[in-house]
Protein backbone atom coordinates (compact mmCIF):
# COMPACT_ATOMS: atom_id res chain seq x y z
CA UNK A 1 2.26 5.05 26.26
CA UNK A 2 1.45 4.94 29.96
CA UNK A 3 -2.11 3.54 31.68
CA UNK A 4 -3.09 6.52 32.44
CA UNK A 5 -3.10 7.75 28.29
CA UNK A 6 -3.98 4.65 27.02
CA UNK A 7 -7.12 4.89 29.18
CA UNK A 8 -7.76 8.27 28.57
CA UNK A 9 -7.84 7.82 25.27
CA UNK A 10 -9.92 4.69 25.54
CA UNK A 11 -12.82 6.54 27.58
CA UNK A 12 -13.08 9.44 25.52
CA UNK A 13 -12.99 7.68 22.22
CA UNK A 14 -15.58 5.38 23.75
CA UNK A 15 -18.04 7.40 25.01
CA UNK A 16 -17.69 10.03 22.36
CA UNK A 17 -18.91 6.99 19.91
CA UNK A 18 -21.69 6.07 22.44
CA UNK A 19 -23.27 9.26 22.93
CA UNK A 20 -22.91 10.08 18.80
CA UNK A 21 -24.66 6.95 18.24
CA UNK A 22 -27.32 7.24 20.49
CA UNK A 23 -26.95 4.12 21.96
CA UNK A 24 -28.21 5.15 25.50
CA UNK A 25 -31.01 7.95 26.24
CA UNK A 26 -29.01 9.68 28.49
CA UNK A 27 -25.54 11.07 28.13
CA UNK A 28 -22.84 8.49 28.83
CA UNK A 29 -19.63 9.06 31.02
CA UNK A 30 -17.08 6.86 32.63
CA UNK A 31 -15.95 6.70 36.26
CA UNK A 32 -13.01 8.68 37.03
CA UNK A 33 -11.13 5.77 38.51
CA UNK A 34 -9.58 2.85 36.60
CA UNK A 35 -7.70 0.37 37.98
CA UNK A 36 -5.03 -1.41 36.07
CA UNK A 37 -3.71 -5.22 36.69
CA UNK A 38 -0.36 -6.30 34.45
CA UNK A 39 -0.50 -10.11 33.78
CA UNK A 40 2.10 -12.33 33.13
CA UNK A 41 2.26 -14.07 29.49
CA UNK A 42 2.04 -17.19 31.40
CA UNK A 43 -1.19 -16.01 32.93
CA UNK A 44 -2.97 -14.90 29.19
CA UNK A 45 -4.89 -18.08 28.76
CA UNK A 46 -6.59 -17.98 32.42
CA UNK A 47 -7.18 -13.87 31.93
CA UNK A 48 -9.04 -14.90 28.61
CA UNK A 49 -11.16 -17.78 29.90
CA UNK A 50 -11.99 -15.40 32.92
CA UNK A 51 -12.90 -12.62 30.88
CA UNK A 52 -15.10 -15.24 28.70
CA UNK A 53 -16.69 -16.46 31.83
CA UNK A 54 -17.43 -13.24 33.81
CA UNK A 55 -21.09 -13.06 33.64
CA UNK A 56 -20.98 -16.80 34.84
CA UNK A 57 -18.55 -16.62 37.23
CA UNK A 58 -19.90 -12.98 39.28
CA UNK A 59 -23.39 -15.08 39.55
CA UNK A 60 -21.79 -16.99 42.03
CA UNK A 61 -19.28 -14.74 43.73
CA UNK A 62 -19.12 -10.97 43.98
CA UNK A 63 -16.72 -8.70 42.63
CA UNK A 64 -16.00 -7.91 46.57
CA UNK A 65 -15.48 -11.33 47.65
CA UNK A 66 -13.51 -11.84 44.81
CA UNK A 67 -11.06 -9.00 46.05
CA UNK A 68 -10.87 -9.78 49.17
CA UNK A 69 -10.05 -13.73 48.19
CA UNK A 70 -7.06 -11.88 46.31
CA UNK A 71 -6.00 -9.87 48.89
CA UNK A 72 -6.63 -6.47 47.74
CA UNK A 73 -7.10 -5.19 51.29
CA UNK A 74 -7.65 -1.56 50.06
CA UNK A 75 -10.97 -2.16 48.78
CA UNK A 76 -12.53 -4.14 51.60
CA UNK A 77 -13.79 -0.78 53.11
CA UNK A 78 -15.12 0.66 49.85
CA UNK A 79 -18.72 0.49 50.07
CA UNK A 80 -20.81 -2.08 47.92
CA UNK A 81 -22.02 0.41 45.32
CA UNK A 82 -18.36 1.94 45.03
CA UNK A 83 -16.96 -1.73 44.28
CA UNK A 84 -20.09 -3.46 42.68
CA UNK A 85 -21.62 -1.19 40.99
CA UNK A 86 -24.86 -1.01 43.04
CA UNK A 87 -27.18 1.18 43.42
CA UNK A 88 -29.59 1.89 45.76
């Protein structure tokens, strides 16, 4: 199955269940982007502990900085709500 299916399928399932459930007052919808990062097996342990640590670790750092440390140079001209998730 490629990404783009998988995730497809992933956001409608998801926010079909959200909205039936009520979980939000207004309706839910995802972003059109996605972005998609393969890791190696070698790397599953660190992705994990990352994942577990997230809230932790974006207290300290932003999810721009972060990017930019790993050399994603196509999103250091996004702007901040684009990348962040900000609003103003």
């Amino acid at each position: 199955m490629s990404i783009s299916k998988a995730l497809q399928l992933i956001k409608g399932e998801s926010s079909h269940w959200i909205n039936s459930n009520n979980l939000i007052q207004e309706n839910f919808m995802w972003q059109d982007d996605y972005w998609a990062v393969s890791v190696s097996e070698s790397g599953v342990w660190n992705v994990r502990k990352y994942i577990k640590n997230q809230v932790e670790h974006h207290s300290k750092k932003s999810f721009l900085e972060e990017i930019e440390e790993l050399g994603f140079e196509r999103f250091k001209d996004l702007p901040s709500t684009e990348v962040d998730g900000n609003v103003d």
